[in-house]
PDB file of N, CA and C in Angstrom:
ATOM      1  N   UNK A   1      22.733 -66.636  61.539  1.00  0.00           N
ATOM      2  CA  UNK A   1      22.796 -65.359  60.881  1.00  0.00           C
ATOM      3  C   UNK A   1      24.227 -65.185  60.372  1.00  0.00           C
ATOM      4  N   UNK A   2      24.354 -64.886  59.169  1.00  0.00           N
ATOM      5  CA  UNK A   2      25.496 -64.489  58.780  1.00  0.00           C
ATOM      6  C   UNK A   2      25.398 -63.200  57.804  1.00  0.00           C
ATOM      7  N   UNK A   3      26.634 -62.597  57.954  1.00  0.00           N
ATOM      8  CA  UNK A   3      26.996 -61.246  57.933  1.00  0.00           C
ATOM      9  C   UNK A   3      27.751 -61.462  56.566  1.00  0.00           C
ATOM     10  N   UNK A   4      27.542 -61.168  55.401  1.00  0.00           N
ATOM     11  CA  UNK A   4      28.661 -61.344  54.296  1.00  0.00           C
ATOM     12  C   UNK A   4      29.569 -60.513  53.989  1.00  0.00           C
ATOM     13  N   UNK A   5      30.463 -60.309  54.102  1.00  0.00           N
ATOM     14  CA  UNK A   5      31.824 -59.868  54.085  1.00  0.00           C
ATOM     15  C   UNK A   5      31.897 -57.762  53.683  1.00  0.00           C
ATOM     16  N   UNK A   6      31.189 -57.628  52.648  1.00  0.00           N
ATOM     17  CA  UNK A   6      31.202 -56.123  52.854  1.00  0.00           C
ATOM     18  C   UNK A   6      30.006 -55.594  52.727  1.00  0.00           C
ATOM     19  N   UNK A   7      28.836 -55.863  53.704  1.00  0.00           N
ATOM     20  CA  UNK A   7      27.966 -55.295  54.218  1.00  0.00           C
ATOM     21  C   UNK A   7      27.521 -54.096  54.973  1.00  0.00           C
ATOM     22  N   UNK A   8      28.880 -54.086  55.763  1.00  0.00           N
ATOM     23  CA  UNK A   8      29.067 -53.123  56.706  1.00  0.00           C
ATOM     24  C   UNK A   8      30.377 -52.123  55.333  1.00  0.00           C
ATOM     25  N   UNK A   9      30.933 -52.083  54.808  1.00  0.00           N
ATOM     26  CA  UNK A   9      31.361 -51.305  54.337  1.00  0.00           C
ATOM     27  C   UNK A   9      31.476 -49.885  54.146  1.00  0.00           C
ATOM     28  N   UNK A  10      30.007 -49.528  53.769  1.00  0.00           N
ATOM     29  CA  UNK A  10      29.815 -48.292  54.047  1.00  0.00           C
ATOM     30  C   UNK A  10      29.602 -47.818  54.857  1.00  0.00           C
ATOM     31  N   UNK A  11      29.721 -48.653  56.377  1.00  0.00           N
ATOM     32  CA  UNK A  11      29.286 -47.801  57.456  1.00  0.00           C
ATOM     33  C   UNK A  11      30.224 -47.245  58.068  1.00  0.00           C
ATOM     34  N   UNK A  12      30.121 -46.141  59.100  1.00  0.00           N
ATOM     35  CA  UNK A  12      31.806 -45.177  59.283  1.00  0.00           C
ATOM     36  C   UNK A  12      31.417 -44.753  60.985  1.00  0.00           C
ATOM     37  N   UNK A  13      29.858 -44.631  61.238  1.00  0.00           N
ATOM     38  CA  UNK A  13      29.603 -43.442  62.335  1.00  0.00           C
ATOM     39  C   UNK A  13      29.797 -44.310  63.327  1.00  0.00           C
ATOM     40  N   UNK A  14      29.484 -45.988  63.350  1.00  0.00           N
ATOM     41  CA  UNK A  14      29.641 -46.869  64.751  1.00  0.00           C
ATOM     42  C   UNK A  14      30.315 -48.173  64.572  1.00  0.00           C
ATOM     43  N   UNK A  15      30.945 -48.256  65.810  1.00  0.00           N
ATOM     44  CA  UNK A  15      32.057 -49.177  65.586  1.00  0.00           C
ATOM     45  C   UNK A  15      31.282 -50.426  64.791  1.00  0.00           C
ATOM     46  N   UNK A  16      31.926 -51.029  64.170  1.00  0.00           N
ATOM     47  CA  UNK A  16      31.486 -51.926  63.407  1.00  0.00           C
ATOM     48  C   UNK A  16      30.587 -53.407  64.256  1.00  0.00           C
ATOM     49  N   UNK A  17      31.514 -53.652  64.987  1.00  0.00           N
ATOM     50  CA  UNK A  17      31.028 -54.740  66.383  1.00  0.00           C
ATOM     51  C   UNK A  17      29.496 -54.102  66.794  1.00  0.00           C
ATOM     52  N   UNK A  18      29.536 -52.655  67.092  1.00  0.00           N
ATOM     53  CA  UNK A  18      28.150 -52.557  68.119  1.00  0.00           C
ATOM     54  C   UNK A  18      27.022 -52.315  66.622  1.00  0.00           C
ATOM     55  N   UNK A  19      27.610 -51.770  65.495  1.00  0.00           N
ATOM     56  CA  UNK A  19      26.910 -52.367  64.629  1.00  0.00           C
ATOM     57  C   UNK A  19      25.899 -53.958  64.390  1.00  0.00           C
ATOM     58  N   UNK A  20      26.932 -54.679  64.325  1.00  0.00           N
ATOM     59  CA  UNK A  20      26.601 -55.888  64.205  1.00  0.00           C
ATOM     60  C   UNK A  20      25.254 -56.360  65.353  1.00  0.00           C
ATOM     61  N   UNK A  21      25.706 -55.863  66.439  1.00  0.00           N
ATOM     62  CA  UNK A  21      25.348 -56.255  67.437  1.00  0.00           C
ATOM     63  C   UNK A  21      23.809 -55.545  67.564  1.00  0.00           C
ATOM     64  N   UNK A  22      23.807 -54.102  66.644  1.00  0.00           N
ATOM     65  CA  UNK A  22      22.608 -53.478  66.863  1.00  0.00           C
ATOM     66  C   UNK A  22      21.839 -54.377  65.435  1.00  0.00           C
ATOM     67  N   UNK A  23      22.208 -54.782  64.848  1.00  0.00           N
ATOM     68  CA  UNK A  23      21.615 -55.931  63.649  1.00  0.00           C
ATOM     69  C   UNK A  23      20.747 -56.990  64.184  1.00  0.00           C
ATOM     70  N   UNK A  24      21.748 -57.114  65.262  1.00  0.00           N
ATOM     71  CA  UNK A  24      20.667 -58.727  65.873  1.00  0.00           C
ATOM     72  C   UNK A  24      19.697 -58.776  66.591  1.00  0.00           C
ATOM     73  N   UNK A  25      19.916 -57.402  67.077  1.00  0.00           N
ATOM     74  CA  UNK A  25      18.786 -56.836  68.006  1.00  0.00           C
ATOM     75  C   UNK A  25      17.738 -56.699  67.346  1.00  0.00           C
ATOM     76  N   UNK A  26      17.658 -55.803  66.716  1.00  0.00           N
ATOM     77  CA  UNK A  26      16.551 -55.385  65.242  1.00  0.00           C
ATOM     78  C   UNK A  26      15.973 -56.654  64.816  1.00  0.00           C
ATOM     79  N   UNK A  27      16.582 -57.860  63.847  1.00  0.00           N
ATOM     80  CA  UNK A  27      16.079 -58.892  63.742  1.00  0.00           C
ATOM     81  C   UNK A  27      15.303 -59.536  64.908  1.00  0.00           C
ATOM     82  N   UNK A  28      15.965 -59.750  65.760  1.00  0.00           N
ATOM     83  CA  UNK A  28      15.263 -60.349  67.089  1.00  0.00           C
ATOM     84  C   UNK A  28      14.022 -59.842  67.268  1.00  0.00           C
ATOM     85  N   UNK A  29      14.269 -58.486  67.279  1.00  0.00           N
ATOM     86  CA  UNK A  29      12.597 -57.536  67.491  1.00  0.00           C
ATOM     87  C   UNK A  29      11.519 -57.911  66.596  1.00  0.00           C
ATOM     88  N   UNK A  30      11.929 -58.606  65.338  1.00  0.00           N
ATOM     89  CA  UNK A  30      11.047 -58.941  64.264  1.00  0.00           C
ATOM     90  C   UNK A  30      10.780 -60.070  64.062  1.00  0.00           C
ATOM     91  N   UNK A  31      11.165 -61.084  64.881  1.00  0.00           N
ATOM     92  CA  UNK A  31      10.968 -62.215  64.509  1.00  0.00           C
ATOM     93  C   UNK A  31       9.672 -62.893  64.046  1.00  0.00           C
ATOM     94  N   UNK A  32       8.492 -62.001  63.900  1.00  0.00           N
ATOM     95  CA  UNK A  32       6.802 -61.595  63.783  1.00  0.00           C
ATOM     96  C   UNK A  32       7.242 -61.929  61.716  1.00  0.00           C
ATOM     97  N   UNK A  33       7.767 -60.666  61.514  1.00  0.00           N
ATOM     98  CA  UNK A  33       7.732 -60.399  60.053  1.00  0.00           C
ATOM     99  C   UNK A  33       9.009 -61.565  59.903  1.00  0.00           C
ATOM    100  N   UNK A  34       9.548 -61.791  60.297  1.00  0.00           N
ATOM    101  CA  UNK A  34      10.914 -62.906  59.756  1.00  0.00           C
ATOM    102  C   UNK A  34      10.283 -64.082  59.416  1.00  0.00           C
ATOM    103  N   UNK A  35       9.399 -64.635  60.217  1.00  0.00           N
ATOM    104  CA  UNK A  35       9.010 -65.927  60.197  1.00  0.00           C
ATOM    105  C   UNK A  35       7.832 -65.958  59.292  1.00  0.00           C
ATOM    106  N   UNK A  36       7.391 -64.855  58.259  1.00  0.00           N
ATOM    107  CA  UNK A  36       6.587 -65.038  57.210  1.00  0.00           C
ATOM    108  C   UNK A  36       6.955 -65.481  55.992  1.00  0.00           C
ATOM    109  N   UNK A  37       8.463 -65.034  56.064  1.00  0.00           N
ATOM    110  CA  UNK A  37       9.246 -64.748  54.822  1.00  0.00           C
ATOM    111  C   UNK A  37       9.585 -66.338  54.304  1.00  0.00           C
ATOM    112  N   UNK A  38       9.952 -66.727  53.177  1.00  0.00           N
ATOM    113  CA  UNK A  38      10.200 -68.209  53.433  1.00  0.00           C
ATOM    114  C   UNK A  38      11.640 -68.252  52.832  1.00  0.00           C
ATOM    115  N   UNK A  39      12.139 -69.245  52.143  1.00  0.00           N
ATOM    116  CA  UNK A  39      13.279 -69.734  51.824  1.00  0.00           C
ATOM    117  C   UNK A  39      13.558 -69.171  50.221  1.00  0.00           C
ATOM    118  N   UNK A  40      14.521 -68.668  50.329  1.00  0.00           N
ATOM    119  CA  UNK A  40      15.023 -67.650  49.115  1.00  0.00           C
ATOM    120  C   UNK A  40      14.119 -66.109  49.120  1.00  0.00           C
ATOM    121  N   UNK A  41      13.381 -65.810  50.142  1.00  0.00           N
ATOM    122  CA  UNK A  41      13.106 -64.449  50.178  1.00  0.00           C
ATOM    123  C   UNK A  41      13.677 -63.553  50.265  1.00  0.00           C
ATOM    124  N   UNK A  42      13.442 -61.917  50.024  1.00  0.00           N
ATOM    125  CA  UNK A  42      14.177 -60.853  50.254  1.00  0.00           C
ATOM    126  C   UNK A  42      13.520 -59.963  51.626  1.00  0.00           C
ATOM    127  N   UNK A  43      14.226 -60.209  52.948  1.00  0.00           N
ATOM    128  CA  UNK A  43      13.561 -58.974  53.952  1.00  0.00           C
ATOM    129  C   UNK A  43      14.739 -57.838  53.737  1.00  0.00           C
ATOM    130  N   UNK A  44      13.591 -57.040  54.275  1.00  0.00           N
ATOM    131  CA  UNK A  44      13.767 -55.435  54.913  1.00  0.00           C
ATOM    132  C   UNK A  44      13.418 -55.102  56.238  1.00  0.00           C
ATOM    133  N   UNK A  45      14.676 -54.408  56.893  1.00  0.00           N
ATOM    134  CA  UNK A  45      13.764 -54.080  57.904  1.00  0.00           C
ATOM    135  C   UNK A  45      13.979 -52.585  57.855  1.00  0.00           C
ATOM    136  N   UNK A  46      13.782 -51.740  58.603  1.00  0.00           N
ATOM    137  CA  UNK A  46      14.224 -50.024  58.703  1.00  0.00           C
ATOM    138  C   UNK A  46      13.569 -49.809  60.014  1.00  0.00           C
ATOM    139  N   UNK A  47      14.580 -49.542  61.218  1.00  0.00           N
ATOM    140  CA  UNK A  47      14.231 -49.314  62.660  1.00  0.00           C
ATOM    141  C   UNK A  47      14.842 -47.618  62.544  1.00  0.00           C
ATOM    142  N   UNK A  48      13.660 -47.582  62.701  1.00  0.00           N
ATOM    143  CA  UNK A  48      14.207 -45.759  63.585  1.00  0.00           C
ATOM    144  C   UNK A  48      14.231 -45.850  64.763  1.00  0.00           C
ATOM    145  N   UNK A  49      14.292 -46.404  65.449  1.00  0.00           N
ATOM    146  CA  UNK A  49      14.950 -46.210  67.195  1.00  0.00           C
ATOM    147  C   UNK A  49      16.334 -46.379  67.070  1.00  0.00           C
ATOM    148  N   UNK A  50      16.929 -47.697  66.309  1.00  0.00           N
ATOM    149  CA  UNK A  50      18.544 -47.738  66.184  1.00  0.00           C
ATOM    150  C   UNK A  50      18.460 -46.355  64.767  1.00  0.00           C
ATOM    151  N   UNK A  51      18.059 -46.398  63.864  1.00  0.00           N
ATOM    152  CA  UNK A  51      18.247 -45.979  62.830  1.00  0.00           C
ATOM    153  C   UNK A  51      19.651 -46.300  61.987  1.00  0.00           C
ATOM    154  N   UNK A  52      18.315 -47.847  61.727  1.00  0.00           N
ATOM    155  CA  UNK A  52      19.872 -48.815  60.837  1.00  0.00           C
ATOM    156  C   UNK A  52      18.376 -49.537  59.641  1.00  0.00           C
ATOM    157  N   UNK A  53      19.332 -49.324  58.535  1.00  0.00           N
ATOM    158  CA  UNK A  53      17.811 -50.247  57.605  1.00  0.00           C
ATOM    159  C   UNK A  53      19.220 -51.286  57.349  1.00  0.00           C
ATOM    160  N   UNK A  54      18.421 -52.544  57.477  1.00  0.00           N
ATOM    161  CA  UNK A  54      18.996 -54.235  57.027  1.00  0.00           C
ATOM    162  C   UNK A  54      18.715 -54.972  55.671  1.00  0.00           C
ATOM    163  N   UNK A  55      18.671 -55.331  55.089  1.00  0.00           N
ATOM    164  CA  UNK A  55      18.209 -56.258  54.031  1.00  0.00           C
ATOM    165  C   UNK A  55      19.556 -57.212  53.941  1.00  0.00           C
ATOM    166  N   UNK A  56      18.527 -58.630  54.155  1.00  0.00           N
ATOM    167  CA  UNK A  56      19.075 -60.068  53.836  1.00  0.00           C
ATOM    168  C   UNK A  56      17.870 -61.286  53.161  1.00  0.00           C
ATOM    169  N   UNK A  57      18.729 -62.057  52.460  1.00  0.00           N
ATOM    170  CA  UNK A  57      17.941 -62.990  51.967  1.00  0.00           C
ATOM    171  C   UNK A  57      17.890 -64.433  53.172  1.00  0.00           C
ATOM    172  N   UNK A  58      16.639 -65.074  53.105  1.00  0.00           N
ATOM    173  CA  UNK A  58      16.602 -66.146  53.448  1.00  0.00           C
ATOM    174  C   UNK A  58      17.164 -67.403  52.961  1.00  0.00           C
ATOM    175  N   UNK A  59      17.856 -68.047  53.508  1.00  0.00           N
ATOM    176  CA  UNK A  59      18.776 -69.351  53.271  1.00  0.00           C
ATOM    177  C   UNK A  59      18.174 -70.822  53.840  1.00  0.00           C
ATOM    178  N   UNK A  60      17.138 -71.032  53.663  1.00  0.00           N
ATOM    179  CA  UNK A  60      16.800 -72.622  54.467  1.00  0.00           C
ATOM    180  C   UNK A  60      16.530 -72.014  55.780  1.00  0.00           C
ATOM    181  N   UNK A  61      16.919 -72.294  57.070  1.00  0.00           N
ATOM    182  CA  UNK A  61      16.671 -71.199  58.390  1.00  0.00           C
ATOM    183  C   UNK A  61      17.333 -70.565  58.709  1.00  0.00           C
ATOM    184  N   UNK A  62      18.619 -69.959  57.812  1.00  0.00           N
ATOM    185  CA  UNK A  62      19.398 -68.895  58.169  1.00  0.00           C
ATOM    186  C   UNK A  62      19.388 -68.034  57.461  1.00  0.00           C
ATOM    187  N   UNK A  63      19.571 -66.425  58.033  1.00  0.00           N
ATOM    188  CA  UNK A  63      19.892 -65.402  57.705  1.00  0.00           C
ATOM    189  C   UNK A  63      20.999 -64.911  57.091  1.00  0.00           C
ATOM    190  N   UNK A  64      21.528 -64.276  55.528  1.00  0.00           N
ATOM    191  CA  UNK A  64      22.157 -64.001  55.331  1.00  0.00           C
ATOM    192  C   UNK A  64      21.904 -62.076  55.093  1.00  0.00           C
ATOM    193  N   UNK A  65      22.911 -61.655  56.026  1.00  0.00           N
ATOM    194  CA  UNK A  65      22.981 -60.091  56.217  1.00  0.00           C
ATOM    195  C   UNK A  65      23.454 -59.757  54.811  1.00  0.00           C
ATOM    196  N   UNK A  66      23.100 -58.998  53.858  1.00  0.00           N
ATOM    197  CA  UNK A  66      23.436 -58.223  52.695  1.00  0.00           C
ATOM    198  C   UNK A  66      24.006 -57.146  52.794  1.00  0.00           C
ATOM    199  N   UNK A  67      23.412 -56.102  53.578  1.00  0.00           N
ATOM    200  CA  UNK A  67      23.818 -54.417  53.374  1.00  0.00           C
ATOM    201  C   UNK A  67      22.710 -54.056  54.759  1.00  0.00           C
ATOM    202  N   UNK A  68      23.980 -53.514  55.399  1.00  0.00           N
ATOM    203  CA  UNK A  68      23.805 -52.578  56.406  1.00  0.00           C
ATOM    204  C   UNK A  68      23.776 -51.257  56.274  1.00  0.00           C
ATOM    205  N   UNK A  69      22.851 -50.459  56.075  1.00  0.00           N
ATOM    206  CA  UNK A  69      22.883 -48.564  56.547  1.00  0.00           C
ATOM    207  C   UNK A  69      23.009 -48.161  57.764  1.00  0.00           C
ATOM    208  N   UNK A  70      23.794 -47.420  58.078  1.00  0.00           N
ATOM    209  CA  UNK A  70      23.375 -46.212  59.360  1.00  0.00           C
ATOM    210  C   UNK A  70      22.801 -44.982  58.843  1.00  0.00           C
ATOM    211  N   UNK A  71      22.345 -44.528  60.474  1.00  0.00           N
ATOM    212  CA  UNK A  71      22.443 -43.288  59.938  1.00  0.00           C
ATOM    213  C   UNK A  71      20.600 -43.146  59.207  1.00  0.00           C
ATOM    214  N   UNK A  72      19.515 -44.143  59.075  1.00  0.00           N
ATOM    215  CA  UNK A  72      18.637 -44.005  58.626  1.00  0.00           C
ATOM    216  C   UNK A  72      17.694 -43.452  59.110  1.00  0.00           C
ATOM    217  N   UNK A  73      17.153 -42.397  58.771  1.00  0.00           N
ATOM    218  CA  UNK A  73      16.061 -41.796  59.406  1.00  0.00           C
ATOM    219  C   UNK A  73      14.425 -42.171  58.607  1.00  0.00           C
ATOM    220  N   UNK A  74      13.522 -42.738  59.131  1.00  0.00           N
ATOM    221  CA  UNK A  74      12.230 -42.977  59.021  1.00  0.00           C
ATOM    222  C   UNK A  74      11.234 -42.090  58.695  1.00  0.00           C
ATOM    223  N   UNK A  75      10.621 -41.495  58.073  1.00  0.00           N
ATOM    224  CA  UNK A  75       9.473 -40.448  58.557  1.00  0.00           C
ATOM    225  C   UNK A  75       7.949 -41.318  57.865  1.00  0.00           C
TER     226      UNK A  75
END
């Protein structure tokens, strides 16, 4: 998994680290919808329990993180 450089940019409300860290979690939780996606795809995820939406493209078997939100609320 990699994180590209200003992803997190706009984020302000949590430290950036437990950010990250709430990223991998989320993915991890999905590894259901991850493993559909194939090589050069676009996922999404949007967790309202963290309330963080993710989007990264698929790379061969790695993850590249695009843009991190906080702060997302679901309804």
């Amino acid at each position: 998994m990699v994180f590209i450089k200003d992803c997190l940019v706009d984020c302000h409300v949590i430290d950036k680290e437990i950010l990250k860290q709430k990223v991998i979690d989320v993915i991890n939780q999905n590894k259901d919808y991850i493993s559909q996606l194939e090589d050069g795809d676009t996922g999404k995820i949007a967790d309202s329990q963290e309330q963080i939406f993710v989007r990264f493209y698929v790379v061969g078997s790695r993850l590249i993180i695009d843009e991190v939100q906080e702060e997302v609320y679901v309804v």
